[in-house]
Protein backbone atom coordinates (compact mmCIF):
# COMPACT_ATOMS: atom_id res chain seq x y z
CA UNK A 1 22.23 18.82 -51.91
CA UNK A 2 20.81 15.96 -49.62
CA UNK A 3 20.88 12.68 -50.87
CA UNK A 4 17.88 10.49 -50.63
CA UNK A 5 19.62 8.79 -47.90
CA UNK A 6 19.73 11.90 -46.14
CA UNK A 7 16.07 12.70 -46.78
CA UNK A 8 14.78 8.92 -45.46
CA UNK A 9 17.43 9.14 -42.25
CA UNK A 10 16.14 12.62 -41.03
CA UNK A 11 12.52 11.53 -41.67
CA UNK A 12 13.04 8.28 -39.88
CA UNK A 13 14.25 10.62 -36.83
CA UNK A 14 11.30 13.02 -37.03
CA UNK A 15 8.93 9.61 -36.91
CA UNK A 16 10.92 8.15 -33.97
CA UNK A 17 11.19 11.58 -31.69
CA UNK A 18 7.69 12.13 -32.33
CA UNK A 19 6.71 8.97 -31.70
CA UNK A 20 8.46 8.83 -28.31
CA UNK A 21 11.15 6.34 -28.86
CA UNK A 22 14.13 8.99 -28.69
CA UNK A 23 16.43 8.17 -26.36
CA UNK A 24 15.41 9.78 -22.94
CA UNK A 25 17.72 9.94 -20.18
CA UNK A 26 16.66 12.02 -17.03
CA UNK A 27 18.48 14.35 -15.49
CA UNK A 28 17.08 13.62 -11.85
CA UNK A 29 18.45 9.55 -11.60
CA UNK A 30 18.62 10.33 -7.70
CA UNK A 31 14.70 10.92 -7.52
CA UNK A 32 13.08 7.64 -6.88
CA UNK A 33 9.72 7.85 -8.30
CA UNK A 34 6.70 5.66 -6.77
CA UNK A 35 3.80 4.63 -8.94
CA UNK A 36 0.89 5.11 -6.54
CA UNK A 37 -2.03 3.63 -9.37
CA UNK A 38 -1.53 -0.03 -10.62
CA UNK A 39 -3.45 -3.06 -11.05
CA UNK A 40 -0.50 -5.34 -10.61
CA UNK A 41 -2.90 -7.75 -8.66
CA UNK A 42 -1.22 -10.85 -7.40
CA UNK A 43 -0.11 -12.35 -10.33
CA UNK A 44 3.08 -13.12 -9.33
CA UNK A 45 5.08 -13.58 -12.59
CA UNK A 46 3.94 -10.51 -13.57
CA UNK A 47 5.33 -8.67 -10.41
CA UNK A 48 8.50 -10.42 -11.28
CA UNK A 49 8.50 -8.71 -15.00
CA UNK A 50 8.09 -5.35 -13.33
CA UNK A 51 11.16 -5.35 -11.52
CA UNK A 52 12.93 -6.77 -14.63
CA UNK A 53 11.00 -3.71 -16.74
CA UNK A 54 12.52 -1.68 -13.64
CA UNK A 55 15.65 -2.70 -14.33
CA UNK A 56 15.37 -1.49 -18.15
CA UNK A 57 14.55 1.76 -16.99
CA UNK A 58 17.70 2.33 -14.71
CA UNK A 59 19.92 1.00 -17.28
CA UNK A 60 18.94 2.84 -20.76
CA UNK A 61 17.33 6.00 -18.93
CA UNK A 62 18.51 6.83 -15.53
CA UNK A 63 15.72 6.19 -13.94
CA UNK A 64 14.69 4.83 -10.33
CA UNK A 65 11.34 3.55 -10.62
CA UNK A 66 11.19 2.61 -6.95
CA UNK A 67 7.55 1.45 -5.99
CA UNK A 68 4.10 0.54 -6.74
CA UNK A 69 1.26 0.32 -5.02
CA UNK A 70 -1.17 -1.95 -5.86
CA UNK A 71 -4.81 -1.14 -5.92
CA UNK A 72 -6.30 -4.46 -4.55
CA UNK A 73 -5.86 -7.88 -4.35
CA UNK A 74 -8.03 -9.60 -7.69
CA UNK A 75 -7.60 -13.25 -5.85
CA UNK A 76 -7.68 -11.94 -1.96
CA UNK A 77 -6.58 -14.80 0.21
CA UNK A 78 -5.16 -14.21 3.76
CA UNK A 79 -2.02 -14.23 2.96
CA UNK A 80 -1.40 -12.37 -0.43
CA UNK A 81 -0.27 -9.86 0.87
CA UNK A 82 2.74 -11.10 2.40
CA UNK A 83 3.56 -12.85 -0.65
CA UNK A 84 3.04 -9.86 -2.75
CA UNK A 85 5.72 -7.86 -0.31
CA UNK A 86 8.11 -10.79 -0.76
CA UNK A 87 7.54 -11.14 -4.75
CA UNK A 88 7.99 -7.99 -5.28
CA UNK A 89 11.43 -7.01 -2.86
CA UNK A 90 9.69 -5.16 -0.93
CA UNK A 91 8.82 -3.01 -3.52
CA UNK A 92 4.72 -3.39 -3.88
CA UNK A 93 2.55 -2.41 -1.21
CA UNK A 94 -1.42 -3.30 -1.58
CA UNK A 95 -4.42 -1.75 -0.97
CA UNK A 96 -8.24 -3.29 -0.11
CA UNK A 97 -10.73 -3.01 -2.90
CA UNK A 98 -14.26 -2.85 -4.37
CA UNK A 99 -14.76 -2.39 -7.49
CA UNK A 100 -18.79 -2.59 -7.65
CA UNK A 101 -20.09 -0.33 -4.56
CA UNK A 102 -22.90 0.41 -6.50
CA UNK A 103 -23.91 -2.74 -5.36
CA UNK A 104 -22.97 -2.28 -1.37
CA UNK A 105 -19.29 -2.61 0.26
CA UNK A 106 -17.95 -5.71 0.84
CA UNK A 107 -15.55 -4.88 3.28
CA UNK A 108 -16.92 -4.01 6.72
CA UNK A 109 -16.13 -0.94 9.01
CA UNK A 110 -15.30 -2.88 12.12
CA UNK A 111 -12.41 -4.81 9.86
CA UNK A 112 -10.82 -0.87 8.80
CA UNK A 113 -8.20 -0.50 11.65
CA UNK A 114 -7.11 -4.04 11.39
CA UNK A 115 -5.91 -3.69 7.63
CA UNK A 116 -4.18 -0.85 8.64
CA UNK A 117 -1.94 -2.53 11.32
CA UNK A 118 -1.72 -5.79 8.70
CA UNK A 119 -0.02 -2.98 6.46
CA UNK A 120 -2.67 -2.18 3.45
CA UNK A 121 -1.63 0.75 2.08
CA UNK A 122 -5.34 2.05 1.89
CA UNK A 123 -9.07 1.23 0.67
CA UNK A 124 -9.44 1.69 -3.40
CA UNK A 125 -13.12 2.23 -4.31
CA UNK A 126 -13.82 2.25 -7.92
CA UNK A 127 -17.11 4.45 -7.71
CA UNK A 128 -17.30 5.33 -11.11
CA UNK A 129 -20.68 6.53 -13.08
CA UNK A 130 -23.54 3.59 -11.99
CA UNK A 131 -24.12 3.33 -15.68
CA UNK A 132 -20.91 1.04 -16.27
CA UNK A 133 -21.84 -1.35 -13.01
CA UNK A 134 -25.74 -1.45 -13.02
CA UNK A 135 -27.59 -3.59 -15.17
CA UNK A 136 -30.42 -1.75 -17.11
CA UNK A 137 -33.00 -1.26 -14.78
CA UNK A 138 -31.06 -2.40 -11.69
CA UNK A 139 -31.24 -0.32 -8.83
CA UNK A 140 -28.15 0.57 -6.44
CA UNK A 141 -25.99 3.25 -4.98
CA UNK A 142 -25.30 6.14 -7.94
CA UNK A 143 -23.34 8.28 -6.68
CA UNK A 144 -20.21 7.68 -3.28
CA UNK A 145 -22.03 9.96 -1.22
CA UNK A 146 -24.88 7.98 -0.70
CA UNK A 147 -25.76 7.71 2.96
CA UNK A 148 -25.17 4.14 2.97
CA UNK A 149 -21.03 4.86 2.45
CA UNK A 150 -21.23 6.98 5.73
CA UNK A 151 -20.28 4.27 8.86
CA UNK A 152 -16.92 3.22 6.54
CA UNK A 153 -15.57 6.66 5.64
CA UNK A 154 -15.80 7.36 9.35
CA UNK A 155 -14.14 4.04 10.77
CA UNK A 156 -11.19 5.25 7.75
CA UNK A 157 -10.78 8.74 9.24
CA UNK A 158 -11.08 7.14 12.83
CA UNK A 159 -8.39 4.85 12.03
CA UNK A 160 -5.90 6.35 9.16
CA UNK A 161 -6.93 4.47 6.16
CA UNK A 162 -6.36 6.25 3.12
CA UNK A 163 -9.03 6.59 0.47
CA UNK A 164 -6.52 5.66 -2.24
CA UNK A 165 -7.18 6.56 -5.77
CA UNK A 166 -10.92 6.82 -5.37
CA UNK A 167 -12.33 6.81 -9.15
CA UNK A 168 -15.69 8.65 -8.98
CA UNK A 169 -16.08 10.14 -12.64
CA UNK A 170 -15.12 9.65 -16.74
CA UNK A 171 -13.21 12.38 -18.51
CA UNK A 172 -15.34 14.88 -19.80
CA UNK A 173 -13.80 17.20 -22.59
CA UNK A 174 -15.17 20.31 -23.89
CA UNK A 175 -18.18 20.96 -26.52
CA UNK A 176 -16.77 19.08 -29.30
CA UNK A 177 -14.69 16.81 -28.14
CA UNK A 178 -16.58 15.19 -25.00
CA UNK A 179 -15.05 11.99 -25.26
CA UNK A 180 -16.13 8.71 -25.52
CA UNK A 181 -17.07 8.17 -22.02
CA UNK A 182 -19.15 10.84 -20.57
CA UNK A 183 -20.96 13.25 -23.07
CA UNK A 184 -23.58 14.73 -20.33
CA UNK A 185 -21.39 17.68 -18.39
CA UNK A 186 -24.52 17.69 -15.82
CA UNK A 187 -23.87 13.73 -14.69
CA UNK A 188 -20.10 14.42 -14.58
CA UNK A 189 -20.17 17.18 -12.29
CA UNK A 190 -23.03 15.21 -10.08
CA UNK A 191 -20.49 12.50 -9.74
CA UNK A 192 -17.76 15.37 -8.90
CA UNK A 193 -19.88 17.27 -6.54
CA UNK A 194 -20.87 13.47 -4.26
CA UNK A 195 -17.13 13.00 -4.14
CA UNK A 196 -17.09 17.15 -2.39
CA UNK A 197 -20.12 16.06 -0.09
CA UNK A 198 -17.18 13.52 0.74
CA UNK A 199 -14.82 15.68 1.94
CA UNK A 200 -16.86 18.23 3.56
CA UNK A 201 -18.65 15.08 5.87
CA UNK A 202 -15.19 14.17 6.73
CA UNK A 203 -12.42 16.77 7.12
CA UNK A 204 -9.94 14.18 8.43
CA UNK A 205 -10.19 11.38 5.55
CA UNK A 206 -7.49 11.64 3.53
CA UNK A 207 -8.36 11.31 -0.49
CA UNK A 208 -6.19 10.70 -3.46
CA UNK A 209 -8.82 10.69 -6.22
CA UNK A 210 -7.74 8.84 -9.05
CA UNK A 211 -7.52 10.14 -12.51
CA UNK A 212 -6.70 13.98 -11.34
CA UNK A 213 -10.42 13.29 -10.63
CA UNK A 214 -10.84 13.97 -14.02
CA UNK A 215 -10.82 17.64 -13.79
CA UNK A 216 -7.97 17.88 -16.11
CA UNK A 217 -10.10 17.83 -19.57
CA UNK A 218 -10.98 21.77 -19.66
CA UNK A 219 -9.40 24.53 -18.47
CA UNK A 220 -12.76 25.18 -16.28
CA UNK A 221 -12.60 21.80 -14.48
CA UNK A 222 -9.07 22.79 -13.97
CA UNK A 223 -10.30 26.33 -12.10
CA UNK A 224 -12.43 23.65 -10.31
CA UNK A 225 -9.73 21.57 -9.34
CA UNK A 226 -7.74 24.51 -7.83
CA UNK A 227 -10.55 25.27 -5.69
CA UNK A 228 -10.72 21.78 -4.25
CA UNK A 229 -7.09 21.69 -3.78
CA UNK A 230 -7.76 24.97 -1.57
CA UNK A 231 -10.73 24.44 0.37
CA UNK A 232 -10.20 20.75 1.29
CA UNK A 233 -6.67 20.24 2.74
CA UNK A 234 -6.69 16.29 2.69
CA UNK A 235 -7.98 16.18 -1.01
CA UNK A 236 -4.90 15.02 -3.66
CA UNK A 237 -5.20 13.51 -6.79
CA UNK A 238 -3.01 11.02 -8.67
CA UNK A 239 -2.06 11.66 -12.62
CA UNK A 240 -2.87 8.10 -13.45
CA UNK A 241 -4.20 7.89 -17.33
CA UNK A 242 -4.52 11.98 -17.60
CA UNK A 243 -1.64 12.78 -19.75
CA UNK A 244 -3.56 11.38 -23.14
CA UNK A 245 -6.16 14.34 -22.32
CA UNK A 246 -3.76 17.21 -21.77
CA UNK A 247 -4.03 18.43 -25.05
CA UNK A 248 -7.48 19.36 -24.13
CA UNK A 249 -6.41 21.80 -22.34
CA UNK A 250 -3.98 24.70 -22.09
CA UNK A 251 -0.81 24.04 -21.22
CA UNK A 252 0.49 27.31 -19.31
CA UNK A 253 -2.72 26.63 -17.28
CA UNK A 254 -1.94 23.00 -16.48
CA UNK A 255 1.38 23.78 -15.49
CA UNK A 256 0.65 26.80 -13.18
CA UNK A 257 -1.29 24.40 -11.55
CA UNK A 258 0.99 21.75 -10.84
CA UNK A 259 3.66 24.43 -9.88
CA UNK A 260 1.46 25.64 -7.03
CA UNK A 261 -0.18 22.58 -5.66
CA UNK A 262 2.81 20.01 -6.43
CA UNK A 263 2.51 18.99 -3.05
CA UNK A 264 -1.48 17.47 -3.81
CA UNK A 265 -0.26 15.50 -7.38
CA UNK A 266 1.04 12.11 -7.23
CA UNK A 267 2.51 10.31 -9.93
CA UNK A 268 0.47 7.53 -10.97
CA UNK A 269 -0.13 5.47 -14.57
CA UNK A 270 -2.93 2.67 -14.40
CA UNK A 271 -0.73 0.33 -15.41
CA UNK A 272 -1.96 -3.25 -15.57
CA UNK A 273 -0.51 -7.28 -15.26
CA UNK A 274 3.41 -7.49 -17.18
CA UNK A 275 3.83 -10.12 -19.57
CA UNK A 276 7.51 -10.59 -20.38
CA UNK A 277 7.35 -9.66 -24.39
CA UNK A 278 5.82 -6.18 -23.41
CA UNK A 279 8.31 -5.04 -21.07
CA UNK A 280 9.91 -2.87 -23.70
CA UNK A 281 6.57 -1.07 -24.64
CA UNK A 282 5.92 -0.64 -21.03
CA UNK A 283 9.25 0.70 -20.58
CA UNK A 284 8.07 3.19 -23.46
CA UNK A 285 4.89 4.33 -21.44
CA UNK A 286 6.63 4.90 -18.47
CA UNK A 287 9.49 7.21 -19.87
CA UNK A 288 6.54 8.97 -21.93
CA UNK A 289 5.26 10.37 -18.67
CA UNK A 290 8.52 11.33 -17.14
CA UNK A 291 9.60 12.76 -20.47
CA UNK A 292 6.30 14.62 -20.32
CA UNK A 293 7.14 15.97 -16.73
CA UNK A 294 10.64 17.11 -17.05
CA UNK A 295 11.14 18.32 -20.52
CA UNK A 296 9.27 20.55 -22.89
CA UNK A 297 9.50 18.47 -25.97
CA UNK A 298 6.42 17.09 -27.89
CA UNK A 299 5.14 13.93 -26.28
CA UNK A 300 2.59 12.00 -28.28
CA UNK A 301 0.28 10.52 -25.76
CA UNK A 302 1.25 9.57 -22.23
CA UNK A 303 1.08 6.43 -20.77
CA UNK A 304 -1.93 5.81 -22.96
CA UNK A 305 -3.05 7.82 -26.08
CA UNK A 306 -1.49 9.15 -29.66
CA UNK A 307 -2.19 13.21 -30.06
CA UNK A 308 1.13 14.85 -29.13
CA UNK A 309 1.32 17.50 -26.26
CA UNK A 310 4.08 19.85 -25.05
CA UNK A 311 5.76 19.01 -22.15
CA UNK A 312 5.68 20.72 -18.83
CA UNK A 313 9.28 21.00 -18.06
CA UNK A 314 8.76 21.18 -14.22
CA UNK A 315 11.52 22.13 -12.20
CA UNK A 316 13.53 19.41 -9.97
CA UNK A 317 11.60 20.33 -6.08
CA UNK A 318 8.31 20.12 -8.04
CA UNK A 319 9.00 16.91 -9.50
CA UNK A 320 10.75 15.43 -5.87
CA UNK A 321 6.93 15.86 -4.58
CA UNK A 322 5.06 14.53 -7.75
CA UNK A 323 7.09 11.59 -7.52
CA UNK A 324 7.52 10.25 -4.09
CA UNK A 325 7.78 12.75 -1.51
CA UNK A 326 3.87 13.12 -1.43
CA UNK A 327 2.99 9.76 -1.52
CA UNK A 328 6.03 9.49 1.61
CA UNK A 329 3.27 11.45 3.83
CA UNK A 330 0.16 9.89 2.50
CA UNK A 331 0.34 6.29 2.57
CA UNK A 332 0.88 4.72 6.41
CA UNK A 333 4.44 2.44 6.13
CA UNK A 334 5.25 3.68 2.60
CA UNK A 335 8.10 5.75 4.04
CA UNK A 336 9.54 2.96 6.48
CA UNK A 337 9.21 0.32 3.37
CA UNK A 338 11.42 2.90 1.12
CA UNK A 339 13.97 2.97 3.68
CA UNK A 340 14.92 -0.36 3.82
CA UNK A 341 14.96 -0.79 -0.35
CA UNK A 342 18.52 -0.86 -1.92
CA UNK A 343 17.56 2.13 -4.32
CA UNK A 344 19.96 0.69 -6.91
């Protein structure tokens, strides 16, 4: 008979597995893994409390979170940059950035091939829906293929620049669950559908759209998503913020996919600025995802989000490209940067 010891210990377990605080340990500690969507910005201290929350996941899980890169510079000053690179070991590389194109570009085309040899890592544009930028009433660019975009997506497939983690749409689930943030199917797939004009304009750009583009929240958009992966052979998406929604969809289907284009996904999270106290709930998010990946235990949530969804269990090649080989061939000086980084 169990005591009622017993009973409170084995509930206490149930709460804690489920909950994601089980103690993970990979089984692939020689895969470094690069985070290719952050917001780590330049606030130095905060870069600093990233390699210390680095160091908590080598130690208690076996895992080499190598790299970040950083979508844009919040404070841009000449020389951030450099001090980001030094900050960080080496281990943070930076991108250029608008965040309100609705309202024009700020950078110019001429200027593209000279962040490239200065060593950005590529040009993030947040185009998401015009609703969230524009003022009522306020006029300005909807949707990223507007004709206005054109002379800076060609000087960036003249001269290398990566479109990194290009946000052009909100998750959209399926009738009865659309989410908070876009209800109206017909404006998400206008926002998907610019972001195609995109890529068939320019067949050299290379695009990592952010957020799986969002066509991760039915098992329709991800039919859709397979087609771009096939058709456009510079198209890749990141996973940042997805794994909350993958309960929306079903999960044979989602894996299938990332089984046969693992060499389009790149690991990414959305992660933000570090303050010391939350390194060990960051620490949690992280080793959500990668418990997500390589197991097929219940996760609840991802990096973000509570409802619980089965892992994928993905073997170890698919996970070397999820992780770091991809973004290796992608982003111009990522590989030469990892090369000089003492791993451990």
């Amino acid at each position: 008979m169990m005591t009622r010891f017993s009973v409170l210990l084995i509930t206490g377990f149930i709460f804690l597995t489920c909950n994601g605080f089980s103690q993970f340990i990979t089984e692939y500690p020689e895969i470094p893994r690069i985070d290719v969507h952050t917001h780590l910005s330049n606030e130095y201290p905060g870069i600093i409390n990233y390699l210390e929350m680095r160091d908590s996941l080598r130690m208690q899980h076996g895992i080499n979170l190598a790299m970040w890169i950083n979508l844009g510079e919040e404070k841009r000053t000449e020389t951030a940059i450099d001090t980001i690179t030094r900050v960080s070991k080496g281990r943070v590389m930076t991108c250029i950035s608008d965040y309100s194109p609705q309202r024009g570009l700020t950078h110019k085309p001429e200027d593209i091939a000279g962040y490239v040899q200065k060593g950005y890592a590529g040009y993030k544009i947040w185009h998401g829906p015009a609703y969230r930028v524009l003022d009522e009433g306020e006029t300005g660019i909807a949707y990223i293929d507007n004709p206005a975009h054109e002379p800076m997506f060609e000087a960036m497939e003249k001269a290398g620049m990566v479109l990194a983690s290009v946000h052009v749409a909100d998750p959209n689930g399926p009738f009865g669950d659309r989410g908070e943030w876009c209800a109206d199917p017909v404006e998400f797939w206008r926002e998907i559908i610019g972001l195609e004009r995109v890529l068939q304009r320019h067949p050299g750009l290379v695009v990592v759209a952010a957020h799986g583009s969002w066509l991760v929240c039915q098992d329709a958009q991800i039919d859709f998503l397979r087609y771009m992966f096939k058709t456009y052979p510079n198209f890749h998406v990141d996973l940042a913020a997805t794994f909350q929604y993958f309960y929306m969809v079903n999960r044979d289907n989602l894996r299938d996919l990332f089984m046969e284009y693992s060499d389009r996904i790149l690991y990414g999270t959305d992660t933000g600025e570090l303050k010391k106290s939350d390194i060990p709930k960051k620490v949690d998010q992280y080793v959500k995802t990668f418990r997500f990946l390589e197991t097929d235990d219940a996760v609840q949530g991802g990096f973000y989000g509570e409802t619980m969804s089965t892992g994928l269990n993905l073997p170890k090649a698919v996970l070397e490209n999820i992780y770091y080989k991809n973004a290796l061939k992608i982003y111009p000086g990522l590989k030469e940067r990892m090369s000089k980084l003492d791993q451990y």
